[in-house]
C-alpha atoms as a PDB file:
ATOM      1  CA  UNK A   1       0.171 -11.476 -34.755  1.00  0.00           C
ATOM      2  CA  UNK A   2       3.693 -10.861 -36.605  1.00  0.00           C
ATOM      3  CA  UNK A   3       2.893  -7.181 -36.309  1.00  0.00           C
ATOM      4  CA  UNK A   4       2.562  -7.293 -33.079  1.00  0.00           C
ATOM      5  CA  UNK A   5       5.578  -9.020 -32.708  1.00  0.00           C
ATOM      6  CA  UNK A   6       7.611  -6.934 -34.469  1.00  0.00           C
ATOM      7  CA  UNK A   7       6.194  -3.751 -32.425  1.00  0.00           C
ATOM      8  CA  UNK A   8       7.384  -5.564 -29.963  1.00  0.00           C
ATOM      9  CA  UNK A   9      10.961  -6.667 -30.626  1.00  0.00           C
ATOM     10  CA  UNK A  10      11.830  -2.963 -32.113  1.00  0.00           C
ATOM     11  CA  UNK A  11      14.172  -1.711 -30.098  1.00  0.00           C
ATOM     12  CA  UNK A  12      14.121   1.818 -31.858  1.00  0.00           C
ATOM     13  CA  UNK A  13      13.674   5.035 -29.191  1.00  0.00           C
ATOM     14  CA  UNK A  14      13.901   2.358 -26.396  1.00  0.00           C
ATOM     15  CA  UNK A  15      16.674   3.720 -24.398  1.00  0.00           C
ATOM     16  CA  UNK A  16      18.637   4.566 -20.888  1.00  0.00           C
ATOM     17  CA  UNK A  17      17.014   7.382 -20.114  1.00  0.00           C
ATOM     18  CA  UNK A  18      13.544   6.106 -20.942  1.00  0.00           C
ATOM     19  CA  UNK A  19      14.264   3.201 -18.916  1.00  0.00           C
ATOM     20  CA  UNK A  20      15.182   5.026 -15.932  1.00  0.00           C
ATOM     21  CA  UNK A  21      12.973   7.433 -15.882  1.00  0.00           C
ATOM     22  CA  UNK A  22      10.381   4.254 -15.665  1.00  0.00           C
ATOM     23  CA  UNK A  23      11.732   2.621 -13.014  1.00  0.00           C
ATOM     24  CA  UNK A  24      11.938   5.928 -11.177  1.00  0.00           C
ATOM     25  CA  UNK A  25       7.980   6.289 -11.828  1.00  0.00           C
ATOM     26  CA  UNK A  26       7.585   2.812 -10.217  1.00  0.00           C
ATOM     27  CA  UNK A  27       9.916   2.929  -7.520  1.00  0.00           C
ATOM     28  CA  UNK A  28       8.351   6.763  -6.363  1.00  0.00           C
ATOM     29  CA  UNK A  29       4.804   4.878  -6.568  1.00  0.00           C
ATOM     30  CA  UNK A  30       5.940   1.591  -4.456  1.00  0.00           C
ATOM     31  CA  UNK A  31       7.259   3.801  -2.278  1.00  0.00           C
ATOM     32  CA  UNK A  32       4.018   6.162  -1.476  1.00  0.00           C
ATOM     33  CA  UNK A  33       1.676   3.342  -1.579  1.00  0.00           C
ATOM     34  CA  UNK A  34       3.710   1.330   0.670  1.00  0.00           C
ATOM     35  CA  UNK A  35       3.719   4.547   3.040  1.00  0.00           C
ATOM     36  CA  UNK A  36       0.055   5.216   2.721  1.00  0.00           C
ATOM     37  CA  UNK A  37      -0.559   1.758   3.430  1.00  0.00           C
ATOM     38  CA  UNK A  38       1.295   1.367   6.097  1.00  0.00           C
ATOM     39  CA  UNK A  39      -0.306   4.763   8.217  1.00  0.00           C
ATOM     40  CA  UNK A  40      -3.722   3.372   6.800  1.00  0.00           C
ATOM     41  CA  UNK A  41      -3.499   0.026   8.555  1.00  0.00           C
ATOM     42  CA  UNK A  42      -1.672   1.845  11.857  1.00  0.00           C
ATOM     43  CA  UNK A  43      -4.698   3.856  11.857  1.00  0.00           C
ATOM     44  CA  UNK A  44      -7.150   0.941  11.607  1.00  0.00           C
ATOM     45  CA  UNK A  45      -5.347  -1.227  14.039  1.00  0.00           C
ATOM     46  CA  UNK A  46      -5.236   1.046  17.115  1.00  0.00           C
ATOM     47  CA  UNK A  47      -9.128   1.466  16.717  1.00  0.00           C
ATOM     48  CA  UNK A  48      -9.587  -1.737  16.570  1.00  0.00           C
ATOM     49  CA  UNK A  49      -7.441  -2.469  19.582  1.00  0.00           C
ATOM     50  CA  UNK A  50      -7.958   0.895  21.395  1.00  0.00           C
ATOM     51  CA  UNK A  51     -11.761  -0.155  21.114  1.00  0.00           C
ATOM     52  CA  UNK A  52     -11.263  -3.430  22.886  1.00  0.00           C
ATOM     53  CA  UNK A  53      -9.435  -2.029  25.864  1.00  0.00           C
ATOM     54  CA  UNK A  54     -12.403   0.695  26.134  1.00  0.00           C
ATOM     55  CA  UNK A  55     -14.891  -2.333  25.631  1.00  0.00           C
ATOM     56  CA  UNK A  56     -13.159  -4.795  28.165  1.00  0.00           C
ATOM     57  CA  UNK A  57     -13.023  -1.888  30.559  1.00  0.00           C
ATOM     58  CA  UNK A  58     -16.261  -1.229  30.234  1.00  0.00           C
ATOM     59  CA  UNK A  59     -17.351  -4.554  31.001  1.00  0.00           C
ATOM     60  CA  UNK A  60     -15.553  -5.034  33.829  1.00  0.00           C
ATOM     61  CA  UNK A  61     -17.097  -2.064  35.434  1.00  0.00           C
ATOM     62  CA  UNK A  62     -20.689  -3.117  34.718  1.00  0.00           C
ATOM     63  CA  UNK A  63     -19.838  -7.114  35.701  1.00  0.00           C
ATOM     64  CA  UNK A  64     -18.514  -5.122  39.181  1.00  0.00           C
ATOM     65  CA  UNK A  65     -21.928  -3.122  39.574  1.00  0.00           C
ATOM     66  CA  UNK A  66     -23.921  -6.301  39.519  1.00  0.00           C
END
């Protein structure tokens, strides 16, 4: 367990640019899920409500016929 703390707590080739380029890596991936997402659930959600219009319309026409 002490190793693994001091593993830890070592400091040594941690630097700026390391961090950086980290929280670039995770910022670039937030940002493409969140836009992949986001065009994913647009997608699903005009189906879904493009498919009730088409089913209430069609309902109405056959509720008319009879």
């Amino acid at each position: 367990m002490d190793d693994l703390r001091m593993f830890w707590e070592e400091e040594e080739g941690l630097g700026t640019v390391e961090m950086v380029l980290l929280l670039a890596a995770l910022v670039s991936i937030a940002i493409m899920l969140r836009l992949g997402l986001l065009e994913f659930m647009k997608k699903n959600l005009n189906g879904i409500f493009n498919g009730a219009k088409t089913n209430t319309t069609l309902e109405t026409a056959t509720e008319a016929g009879h």
